[in-house]
C-alpha atoms as a PDB file:
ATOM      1  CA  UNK A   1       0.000   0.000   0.000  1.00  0.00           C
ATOM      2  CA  UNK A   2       1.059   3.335  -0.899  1.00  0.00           C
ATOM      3  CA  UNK A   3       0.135   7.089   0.575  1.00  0.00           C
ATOM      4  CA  UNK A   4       0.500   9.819  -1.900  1.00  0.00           C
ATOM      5  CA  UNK A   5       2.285  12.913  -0.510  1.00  0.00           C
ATOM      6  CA  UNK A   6       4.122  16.081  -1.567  1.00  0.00           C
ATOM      7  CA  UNK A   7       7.276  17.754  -1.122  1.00  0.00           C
ATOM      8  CA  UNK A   8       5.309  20.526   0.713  1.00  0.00           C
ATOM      9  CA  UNK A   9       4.088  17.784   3.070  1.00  0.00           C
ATOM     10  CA  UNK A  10       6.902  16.433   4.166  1.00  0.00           C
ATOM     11  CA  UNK A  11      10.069  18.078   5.956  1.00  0.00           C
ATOM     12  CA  UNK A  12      13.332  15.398   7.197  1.00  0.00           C
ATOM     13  CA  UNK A  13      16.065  16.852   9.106  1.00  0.00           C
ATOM     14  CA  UNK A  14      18.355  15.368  12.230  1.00  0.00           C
ATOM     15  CA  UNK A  15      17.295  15.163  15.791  1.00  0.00           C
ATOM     16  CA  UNK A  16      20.305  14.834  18.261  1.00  0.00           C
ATOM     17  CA  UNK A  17      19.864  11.806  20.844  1.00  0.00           C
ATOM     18  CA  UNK A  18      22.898  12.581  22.997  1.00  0.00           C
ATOM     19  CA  UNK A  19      25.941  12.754  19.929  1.00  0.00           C
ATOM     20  CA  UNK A  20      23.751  10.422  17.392  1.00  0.00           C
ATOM     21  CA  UNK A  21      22.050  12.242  14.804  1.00  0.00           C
ATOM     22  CA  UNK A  22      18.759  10.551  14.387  1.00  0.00           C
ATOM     23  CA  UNK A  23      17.289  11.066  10.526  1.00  0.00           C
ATOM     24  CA  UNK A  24      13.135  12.494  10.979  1.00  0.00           C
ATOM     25  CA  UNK A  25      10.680  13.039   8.917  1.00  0.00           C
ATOM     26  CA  UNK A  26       7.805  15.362   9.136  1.00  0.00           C
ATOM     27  CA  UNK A  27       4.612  14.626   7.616  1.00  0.00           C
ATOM     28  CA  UNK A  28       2.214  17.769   7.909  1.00  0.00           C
ATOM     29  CA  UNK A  29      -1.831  17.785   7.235  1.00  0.00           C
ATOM     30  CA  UNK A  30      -1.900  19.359   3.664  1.00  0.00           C
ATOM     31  CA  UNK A  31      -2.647  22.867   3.484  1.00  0.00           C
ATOM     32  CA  UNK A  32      -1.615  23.164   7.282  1.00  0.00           C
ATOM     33  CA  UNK A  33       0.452  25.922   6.728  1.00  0.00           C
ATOM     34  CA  UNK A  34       1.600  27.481   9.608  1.00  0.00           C
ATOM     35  CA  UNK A  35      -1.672  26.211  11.769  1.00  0.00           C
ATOM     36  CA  UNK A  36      -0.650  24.082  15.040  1.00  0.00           C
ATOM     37  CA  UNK A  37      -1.712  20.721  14.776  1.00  0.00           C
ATOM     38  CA  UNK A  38      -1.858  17.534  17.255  1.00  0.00           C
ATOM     39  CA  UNK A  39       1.471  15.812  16.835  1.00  0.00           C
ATOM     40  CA  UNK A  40       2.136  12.178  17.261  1.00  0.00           C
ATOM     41  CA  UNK A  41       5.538  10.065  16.676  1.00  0.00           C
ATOM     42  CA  UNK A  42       4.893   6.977  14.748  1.00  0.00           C
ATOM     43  CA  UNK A  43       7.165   3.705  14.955  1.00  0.00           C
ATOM     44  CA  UNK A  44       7.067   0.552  13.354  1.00  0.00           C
ATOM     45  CA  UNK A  45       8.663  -3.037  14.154  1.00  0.00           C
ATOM     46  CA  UNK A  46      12.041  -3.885  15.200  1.00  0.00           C
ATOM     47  CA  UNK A  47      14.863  -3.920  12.561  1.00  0.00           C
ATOM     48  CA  UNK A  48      13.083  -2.003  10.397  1.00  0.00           C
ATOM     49  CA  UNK A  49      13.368   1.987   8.797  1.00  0.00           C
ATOM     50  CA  UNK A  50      10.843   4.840   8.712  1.00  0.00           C
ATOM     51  CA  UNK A  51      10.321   4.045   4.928  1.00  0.00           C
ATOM     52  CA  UNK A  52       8.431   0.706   5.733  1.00  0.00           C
ATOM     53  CA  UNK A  53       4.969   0.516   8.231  1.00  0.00           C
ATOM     54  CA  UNK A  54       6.011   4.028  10.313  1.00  0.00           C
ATOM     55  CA  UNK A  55       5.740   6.268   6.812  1.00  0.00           C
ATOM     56  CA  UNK A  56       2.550   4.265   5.959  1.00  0.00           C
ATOM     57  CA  UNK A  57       0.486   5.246   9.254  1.00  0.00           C
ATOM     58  CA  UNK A  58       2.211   8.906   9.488  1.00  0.00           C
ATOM     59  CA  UNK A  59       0.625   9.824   5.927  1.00  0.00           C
ATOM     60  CA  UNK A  60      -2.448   8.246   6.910  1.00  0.00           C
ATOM     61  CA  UNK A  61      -2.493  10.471   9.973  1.00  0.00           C
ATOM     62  CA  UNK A  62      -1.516  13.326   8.234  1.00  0.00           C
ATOM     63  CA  UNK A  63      -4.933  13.115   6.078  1.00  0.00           C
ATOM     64  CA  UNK A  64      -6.205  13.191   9.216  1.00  0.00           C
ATOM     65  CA  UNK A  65      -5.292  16.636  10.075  1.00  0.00           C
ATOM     66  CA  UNK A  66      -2.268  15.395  12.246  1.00  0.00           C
ATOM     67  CA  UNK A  67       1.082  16.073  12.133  1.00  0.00           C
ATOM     68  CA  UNK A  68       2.838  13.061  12.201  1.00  0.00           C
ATOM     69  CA  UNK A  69       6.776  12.542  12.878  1.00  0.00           C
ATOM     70  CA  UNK A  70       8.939   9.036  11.995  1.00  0.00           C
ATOM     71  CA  UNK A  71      12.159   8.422  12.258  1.00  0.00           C
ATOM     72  CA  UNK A  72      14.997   6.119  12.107  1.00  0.00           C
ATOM     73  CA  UNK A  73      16.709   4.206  15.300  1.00  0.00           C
ATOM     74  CA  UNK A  74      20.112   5.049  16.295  1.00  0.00           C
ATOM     75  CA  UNK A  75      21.696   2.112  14.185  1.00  0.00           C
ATOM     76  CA  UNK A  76      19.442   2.024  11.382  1.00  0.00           C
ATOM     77  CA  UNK A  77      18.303   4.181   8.263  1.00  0.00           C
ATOM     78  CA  UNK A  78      19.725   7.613   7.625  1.00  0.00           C
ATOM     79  CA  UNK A  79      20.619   7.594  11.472  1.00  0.00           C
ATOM     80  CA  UNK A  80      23.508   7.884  12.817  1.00  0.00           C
ATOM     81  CA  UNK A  81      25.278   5.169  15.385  1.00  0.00           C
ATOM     82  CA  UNK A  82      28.623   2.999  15.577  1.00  0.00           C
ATOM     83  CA  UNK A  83      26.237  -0.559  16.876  1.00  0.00           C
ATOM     84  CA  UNK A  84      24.719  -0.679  13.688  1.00  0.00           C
ATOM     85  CA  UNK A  85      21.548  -3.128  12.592  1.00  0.00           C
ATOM     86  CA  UNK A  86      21.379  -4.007  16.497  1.00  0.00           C
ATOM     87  CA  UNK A  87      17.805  -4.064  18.382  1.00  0.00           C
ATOM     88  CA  UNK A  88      18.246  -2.562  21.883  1.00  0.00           C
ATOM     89  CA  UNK A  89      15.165  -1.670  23.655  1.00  0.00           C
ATOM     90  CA  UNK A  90      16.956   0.732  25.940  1.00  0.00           C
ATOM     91  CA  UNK A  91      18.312   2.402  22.980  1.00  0.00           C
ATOM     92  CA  UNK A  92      15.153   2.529  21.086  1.00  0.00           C
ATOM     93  CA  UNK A  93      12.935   3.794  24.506  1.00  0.00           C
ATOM     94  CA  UNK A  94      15.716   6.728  24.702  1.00  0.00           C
ATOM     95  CA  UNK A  95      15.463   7.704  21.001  1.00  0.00           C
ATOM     96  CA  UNK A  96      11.828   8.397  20.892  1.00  0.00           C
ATOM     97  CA  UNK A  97      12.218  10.713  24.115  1.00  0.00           C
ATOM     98  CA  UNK A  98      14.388  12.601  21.755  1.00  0.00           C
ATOM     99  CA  UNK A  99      12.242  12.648  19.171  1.00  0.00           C
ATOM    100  CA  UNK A 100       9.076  13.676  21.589  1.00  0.00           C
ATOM    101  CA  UNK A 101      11.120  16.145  23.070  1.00  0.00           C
ATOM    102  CA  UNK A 102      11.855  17.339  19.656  1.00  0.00           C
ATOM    103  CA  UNK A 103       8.689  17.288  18.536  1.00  0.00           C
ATOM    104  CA  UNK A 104       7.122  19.391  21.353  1.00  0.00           C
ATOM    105  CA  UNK A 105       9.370  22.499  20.373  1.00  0.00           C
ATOM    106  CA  UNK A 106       7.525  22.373  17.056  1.00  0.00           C
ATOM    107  CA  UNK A 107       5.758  26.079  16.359  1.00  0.00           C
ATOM    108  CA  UNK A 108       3.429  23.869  13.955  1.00  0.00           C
ATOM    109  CA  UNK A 109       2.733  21.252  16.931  1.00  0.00           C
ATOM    110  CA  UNK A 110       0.096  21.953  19.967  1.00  0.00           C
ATOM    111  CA  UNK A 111       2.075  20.620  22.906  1.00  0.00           C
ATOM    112  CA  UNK A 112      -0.789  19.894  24.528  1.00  0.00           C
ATOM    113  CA  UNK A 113      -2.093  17.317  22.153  1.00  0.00           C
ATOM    114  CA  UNK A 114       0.532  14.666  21.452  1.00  0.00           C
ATOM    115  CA  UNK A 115       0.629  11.415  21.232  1.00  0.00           C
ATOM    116  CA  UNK A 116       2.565   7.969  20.378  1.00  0.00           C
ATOM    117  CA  UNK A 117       1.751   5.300  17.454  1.00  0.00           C
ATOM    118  CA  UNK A 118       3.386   2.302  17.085  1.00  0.00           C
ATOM    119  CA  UNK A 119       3.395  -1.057  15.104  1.00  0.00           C
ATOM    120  CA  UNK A 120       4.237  -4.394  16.434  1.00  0.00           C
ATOM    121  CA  UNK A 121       7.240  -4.341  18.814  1.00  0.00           C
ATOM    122  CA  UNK A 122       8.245  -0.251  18.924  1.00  0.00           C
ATOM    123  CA  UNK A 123       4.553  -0.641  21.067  1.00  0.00           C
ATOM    124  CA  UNK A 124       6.592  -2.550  23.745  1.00  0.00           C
ATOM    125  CA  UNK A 125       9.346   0.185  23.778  1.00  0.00           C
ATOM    126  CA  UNK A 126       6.490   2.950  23.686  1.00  0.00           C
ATOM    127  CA  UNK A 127       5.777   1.571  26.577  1.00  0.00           C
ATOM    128  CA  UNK A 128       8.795   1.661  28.150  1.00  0.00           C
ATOM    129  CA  UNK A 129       9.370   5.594  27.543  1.00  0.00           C
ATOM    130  CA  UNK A 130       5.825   5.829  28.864  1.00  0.00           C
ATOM    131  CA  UNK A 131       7.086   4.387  32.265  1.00  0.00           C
ATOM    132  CA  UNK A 132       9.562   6.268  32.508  1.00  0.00           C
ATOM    133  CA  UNK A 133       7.449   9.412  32.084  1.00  0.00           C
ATOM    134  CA  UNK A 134       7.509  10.278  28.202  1.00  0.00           C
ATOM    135  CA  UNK A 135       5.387  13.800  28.454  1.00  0.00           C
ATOM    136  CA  UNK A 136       2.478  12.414  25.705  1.00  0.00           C
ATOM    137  CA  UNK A 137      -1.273  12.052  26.451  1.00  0.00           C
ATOM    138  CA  UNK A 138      -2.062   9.134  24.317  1.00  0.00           C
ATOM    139  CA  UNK A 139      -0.853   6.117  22.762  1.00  0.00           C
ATOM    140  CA  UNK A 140      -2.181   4.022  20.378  1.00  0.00           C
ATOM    141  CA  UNK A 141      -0.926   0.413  19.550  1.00  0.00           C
ATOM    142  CA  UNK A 142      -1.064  -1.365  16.480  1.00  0.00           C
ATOM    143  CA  UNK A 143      -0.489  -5.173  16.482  1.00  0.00           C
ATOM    144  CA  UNK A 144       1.907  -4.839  19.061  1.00  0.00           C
ATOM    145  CA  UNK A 145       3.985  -7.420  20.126  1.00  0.00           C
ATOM    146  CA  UNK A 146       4.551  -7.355  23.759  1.00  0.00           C
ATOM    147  CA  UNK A 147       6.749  -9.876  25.222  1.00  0.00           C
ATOM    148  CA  UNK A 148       8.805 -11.628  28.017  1.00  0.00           C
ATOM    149  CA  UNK A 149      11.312 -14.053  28.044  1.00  0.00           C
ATOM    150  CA  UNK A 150       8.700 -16.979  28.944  1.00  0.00           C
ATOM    151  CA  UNK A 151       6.694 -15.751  25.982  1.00  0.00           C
ATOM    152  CA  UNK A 152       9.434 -15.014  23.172  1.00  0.00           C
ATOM    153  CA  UNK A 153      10.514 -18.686  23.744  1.00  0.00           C
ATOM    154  CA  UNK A 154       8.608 -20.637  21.549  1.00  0.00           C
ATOM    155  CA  UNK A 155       9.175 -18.386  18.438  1.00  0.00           C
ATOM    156  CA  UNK A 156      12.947 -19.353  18.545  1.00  0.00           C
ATOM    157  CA  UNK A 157      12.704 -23.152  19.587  1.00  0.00           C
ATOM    158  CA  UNK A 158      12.551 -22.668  23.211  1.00  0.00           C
ATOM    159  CA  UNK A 159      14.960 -22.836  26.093  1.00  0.00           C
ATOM    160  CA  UNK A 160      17.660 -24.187  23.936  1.00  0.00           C
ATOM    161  CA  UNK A 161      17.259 -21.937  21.313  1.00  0.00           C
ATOM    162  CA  UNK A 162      17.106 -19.195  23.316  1.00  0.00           C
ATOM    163  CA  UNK A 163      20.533 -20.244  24.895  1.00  0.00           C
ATOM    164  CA  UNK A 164      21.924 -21.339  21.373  1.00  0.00           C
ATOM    165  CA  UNK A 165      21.191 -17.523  20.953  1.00  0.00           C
ATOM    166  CA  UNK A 166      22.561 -15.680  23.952  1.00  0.00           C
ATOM    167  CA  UNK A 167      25.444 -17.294  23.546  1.00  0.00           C
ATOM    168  CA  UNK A 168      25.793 -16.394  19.789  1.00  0.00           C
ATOM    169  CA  UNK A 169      24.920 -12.620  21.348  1.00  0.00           C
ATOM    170  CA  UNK A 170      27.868 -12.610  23.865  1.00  0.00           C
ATOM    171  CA  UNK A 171      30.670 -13.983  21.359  1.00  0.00           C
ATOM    172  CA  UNK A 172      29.112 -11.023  18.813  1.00  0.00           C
ATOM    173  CA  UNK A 173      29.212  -8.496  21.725  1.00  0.00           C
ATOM    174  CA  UNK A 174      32.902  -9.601  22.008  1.00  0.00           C
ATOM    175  CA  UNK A 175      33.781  -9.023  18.610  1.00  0.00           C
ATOM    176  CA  UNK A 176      32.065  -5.925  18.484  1.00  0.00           C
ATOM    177  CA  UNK A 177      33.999  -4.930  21.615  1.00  0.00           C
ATOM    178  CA  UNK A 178      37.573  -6.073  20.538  1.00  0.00           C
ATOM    179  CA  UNK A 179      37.414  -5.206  16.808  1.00  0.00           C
ATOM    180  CA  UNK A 180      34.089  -3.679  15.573  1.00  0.00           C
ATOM    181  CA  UNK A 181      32.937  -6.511  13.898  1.00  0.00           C
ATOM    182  CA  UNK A 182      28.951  -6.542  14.077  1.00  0.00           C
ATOM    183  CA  UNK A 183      28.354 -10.350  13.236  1.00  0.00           C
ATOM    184  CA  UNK A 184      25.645  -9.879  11.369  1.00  0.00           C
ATOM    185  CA  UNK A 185      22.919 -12.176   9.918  1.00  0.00           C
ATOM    186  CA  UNK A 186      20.073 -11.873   7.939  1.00  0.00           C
ATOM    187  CA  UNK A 187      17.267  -9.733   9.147  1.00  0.00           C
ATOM    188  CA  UNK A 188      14.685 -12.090   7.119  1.00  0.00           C
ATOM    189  CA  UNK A 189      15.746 -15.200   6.058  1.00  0.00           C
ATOM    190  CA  UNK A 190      12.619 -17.756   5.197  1.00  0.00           C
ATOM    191  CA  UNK A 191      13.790 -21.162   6.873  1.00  0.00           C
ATOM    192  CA  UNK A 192      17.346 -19.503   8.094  1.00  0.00           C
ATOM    193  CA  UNK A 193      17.577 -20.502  11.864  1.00  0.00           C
ATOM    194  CA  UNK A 194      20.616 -17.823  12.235  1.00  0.00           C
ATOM    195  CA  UNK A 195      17.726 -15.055  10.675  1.00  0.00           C
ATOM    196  CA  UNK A 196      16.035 -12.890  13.652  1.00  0.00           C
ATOM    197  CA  UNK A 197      13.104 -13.374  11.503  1.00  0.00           C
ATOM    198  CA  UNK A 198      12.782 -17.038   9.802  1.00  0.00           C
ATOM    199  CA  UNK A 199       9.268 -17.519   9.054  1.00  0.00           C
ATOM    200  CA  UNK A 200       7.860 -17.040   5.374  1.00  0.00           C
ATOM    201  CA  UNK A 201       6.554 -13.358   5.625  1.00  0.00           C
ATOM    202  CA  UNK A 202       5.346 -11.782   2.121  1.00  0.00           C
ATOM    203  CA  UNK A 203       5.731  -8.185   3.682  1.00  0.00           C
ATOM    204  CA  UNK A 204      10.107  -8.575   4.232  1.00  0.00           C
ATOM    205  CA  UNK A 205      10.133 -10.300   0.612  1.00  0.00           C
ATOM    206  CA  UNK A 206       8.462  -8.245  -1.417  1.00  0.00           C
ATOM    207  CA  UNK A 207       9.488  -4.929  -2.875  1.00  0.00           C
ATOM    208  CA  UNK A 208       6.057  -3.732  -3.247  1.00  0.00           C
ATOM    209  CA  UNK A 209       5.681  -3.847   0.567  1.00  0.00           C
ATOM    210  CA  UNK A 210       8.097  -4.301   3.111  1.00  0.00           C
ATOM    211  CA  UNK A 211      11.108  -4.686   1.174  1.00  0.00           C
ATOM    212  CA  UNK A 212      12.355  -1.122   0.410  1.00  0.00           C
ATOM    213  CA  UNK A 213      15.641   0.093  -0.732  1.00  0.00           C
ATOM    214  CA  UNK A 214      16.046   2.186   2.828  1.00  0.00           C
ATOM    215  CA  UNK A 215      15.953  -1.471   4.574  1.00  0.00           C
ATOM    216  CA  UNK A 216      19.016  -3.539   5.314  1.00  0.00           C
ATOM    217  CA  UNK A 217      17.704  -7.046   5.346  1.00  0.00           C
ATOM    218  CA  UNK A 218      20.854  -7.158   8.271  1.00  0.00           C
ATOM    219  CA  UNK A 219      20.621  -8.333  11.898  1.00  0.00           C
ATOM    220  CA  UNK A 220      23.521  -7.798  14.283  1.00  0.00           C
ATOM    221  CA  UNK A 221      23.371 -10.780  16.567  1.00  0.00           C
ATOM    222  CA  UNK A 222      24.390  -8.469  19.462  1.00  0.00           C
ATOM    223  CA  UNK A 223      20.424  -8.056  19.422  1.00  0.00           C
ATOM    224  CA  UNK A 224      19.416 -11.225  21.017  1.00  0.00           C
ATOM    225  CA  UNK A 225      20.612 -10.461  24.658  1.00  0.00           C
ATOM    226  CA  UNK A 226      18.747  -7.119  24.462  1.00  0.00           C
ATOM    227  CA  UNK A 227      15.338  -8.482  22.473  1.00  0.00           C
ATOM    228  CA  UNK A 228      14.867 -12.141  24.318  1.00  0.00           C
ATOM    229  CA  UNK A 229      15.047 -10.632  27.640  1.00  0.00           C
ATOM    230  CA  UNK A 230      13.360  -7.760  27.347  1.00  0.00           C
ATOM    231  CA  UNK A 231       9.863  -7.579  29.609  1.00  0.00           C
ATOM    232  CA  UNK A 232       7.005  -5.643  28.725  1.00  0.00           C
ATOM    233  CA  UNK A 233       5.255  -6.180  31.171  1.00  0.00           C
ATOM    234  CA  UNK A 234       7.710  -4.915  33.594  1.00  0.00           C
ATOM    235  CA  UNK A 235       7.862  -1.814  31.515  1.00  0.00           C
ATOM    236  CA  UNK A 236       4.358  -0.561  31.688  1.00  0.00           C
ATOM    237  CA  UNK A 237       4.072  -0.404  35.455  1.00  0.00           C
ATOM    238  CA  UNK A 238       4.290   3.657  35.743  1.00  0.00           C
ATOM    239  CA  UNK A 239       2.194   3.948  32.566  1.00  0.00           C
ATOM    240  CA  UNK A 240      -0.431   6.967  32.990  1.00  0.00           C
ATOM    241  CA  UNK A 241      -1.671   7.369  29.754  1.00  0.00           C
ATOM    242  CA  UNK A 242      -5.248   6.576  28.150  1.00  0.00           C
ATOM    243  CA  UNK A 243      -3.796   3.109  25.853  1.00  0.00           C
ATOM    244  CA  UNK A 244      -5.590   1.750  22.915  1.00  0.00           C
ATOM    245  CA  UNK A 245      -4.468  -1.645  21.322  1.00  0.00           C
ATOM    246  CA  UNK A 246      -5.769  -2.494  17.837  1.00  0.00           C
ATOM    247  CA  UNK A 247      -5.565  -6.450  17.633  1.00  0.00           C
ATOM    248  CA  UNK A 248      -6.780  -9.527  16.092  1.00  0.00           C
ATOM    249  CA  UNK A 249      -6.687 -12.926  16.987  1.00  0.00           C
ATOM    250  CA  UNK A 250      -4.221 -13.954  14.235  1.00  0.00           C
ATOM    251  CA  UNK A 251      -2.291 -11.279  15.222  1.00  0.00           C
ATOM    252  CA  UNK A 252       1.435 -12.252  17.433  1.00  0.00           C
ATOM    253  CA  UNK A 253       0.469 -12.919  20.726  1.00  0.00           C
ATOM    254  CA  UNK A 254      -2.916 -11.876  21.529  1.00  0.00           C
ATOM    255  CA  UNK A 255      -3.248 -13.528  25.313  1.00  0.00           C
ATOM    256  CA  UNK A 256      -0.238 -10.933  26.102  1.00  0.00           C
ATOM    257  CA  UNK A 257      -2.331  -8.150  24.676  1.00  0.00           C
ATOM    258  CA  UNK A 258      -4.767  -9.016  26.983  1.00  0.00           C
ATOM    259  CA  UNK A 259      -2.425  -9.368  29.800  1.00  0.00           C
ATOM    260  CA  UNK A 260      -1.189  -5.950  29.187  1.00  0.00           C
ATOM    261  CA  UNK A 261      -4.640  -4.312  28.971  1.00  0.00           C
ATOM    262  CA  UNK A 262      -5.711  -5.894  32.224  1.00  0.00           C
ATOM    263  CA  UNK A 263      -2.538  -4.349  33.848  1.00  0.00           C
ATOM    264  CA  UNK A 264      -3.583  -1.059  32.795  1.00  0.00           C
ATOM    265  CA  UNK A 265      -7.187  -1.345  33.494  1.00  0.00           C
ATOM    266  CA  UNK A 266      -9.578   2.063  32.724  1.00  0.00           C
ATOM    267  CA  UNK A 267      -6.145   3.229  30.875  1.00  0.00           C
ATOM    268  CA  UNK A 268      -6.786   0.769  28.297  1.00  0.00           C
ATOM    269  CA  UNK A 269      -8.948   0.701  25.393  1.00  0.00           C
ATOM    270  CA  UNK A 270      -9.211  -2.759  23.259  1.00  0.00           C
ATOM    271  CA  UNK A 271      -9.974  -2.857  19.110  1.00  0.00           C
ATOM    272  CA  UNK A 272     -10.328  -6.332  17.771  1.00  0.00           C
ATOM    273  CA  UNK A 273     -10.604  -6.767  13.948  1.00  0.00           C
ATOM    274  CA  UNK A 274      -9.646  -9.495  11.439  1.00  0.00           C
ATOM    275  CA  UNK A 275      -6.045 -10.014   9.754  1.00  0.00           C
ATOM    276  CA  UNK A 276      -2.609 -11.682  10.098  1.00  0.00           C
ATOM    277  CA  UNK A 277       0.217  -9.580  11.674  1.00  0.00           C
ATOM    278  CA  UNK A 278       1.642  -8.179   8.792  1.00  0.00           C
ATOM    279  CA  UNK A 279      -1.385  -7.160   7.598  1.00  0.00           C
ATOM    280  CA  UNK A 280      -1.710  -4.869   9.614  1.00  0.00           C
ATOM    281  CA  UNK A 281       1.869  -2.909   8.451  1.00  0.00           C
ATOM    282  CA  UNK A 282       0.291  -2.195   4.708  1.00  0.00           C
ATOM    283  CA  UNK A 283      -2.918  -3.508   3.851  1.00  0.00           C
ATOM    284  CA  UNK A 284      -6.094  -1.298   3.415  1.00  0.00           C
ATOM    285  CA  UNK A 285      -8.307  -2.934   5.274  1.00  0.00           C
ATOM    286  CA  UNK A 286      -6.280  -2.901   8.327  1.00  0.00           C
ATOM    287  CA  UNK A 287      -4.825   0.194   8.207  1.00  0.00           C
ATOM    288  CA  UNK A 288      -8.173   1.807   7.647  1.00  0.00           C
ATOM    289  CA  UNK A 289      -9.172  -0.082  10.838  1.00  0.00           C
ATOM    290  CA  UNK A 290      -6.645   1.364  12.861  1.00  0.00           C
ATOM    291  CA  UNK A 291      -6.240   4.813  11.764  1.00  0.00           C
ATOM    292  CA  UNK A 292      -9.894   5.070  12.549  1.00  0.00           C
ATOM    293  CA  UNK A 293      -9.815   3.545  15.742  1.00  0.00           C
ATOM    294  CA  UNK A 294      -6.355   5.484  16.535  1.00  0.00           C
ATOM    295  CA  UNK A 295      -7.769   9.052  15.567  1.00  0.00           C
ATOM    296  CA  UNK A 296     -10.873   8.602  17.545  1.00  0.00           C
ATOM    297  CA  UNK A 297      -9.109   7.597  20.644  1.00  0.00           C
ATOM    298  CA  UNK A 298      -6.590  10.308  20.061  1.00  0.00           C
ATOM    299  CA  UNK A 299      -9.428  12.833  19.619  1.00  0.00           C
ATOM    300  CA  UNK A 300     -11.325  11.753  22.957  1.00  0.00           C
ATOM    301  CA  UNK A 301      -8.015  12.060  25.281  1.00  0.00           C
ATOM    302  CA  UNK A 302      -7.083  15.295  23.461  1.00  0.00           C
ATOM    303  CA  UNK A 303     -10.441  16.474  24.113  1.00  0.00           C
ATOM    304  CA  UNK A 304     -10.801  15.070  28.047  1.00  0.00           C
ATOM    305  CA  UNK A 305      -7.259  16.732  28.567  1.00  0.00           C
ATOM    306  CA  UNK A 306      -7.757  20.261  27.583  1.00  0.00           C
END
C-alpha cells in the first residue's frame, strides 16, 4: 500500500539523541500551513526503517489533520550510530524521548495534544518511555507485540534456542567490543535458523511492501541479549496514559495483549478486527481499521485533557 504525498508535506532533518544524529521526517496535514496541529511520533517493528509501516500510518495520519513525525533508530536508516543493525530496547525507549522532546518544540505542533503510534514491537518500547514518564497524552498500539522471556521462547525453539542464541549474542558483543565486527545475519531469512526473523513473511520479501531500498535485510546478533530478555510487562508499570491496542486474533500474541490491557485497566482501550500480523503494516483494510480507531481515541483524550 502506498500514501501519496508532496514535497510541501513532508520536511526530514536530524534530531540529536545525545551525539547520534537521528534522521526524521515530518509529515504535515496538507494545506496546514503554519496552523498548530496535534502531533504524534509513529514507529514501526524492530529492525526495520521509517520508509516501511512508520511512513505508511504517518501519511495516513496526516490526512487526518495530524502532524505526524517518523524516524529512524540510532543504528538504522539515515541515522547515525557505531552498533549498527542491532535491536536494543533501551536504545530505542531513549530515542523516541528525543524525538518527543523534539517534537514538542515544534511552532506547527500543539504541545498539549501529542501522542505515540506504534506497530508491532516499537509498542513494547512505547511503553517503556511511557514508564519512565515520556510527556504524551495518548498512545495508540497497532499489532503490538509485547513480550517476556517466557513468551518469546517458543518463536525461537525454546529454552535451547534461546541459549543457542545468547550465547551467539555474547561472542558477537565480544567481537564488536575487541574489533568492531557486528556479526551480522540476515534480518529475514525464510527457513534460516541464524535469521532474527525465519518464518515465510510476504511483507520482508516483497518490494512492493516491506522490502524497500532504505531497509538492510541485516541483523547484528548483538540483538538477542537485548530483544529475548526484554519484559514488557515490567515496563508498563508507571504507565499513565489513556492506551488503545488495535488487535486480532491472528495477530502475534494476543493472550499478552490481553495481559497488558488488564494491567492497565480504565487506561486501556481494546480494538479487535480481522487479519494476520503483517497485515496490519500495509494492507487497506487494516490500516483503515486502525487509523480510525487510533484518531478517535486520540481525539477523545485530546479532548478530556484540555
Amino acid at each position: 500500500m502506498t500514501v501519496a504525498t508532496t514535497e510541501d508535506d513532508l520536511l526530514e532533518t536530524f534530531v540529536l539523541d545525545g551525539d547520534v544524529p537521528l534522521a526524521v521526517r515530518i509529515h504535515r496535514p496538507p494545506g496546514a500551513g503554519t496552523t498548530r496541529q496535534p502531533g504524534v511520533v509513529v514507529m514501526g517493528s524492530w529492525l526495520t526503517v521509517k520508509e516501511q509501516m512508520a511512513d505508511t500510518y504517518a501519511a495516513e495520519l496526516a490526512e487526518q489533520g495530524i502532524t505526524a513525525v517518523t524516524f529512524d533508530f540510532a543504528g538504522f536508516g539515515a541515522s547515525g550510530g557505531v552498533l549498527r543493525q542491532a535491536e536494543i530496547p533501551v536504545s530505542k525507549i531513549r530515542n523516541l524521548a528525543a524525538v518527543v522532546d523534539f517534537m514538542r518544540t515544534l511552532s506547527v505542533v500543539d504541545p498539549g495534544r501529542l501522542g505515540v503510534l506504534a506497530v508491532c514491537a516499537s509498542a513494547q518500547y512505547a511503553l517503556g518511555a511511557l514508564d519512565r514518564g515520556l510527556p504524551v497524552d495518548s498512545f495508540a498500539s497497532v499489532a503490538g507485540w509485547f513480550h517476556d522471556l517466557a513468551t518469546v521462547s517458543p518463536f525461537y525453539g525454546g529454552d535451547a534456542g534461546v541459549a543457542e542464541r545468547l550465547r551467539r549474542s555474547t561472542i558477537a558483543s565480544r567481537s564488536f567490543a575487541e574489533s568492531g565486527d557486528l556479526s551480522l545475519v540476515p534480518a529475514y531469512g525464510p527457513g534460516d535458523d541464524t535469521a532474527g526473523m525465519s518464518m515465510e513473511m510476504d511483507y520482508y520479501a516483497s518490494p512492493e511492501r516491506g522490502n524497500v531500498p532504505q531497509w538492510r535485510n541485516e541483523m547484528s546478533e548483538v540483538s538477542w541479549a537485548h530483544w529475548l530478555q526484554y519484559d514488557a510487562f515490567a515496563a508498563a508499570e508507571g504507565v499513565r496514559v489513556p492506551s488503545l491496542f488495535v488487535h486480532s486474533e491472528d495477530a502475534v500474541l494476543p493472550d499478552n495483549v490481553r495481559r497488558l490491557a488488564a494491567k492497565l485497566g480504565e487506561l486501556a482501550t481494546m480494538s479487535w478486527t480481522d487479519g494476520a500480523q503483517t497485515d496490519f503494516y500495509d494492507q487497506r483494510q487494516q490500516v483503515d481499521h486502525a487509523i480510525t480507531a487510533a484518531v478517535d481515541h486520540f481525539t477523545n483524550t485530546w479532548e478530556k485533557s484540555a
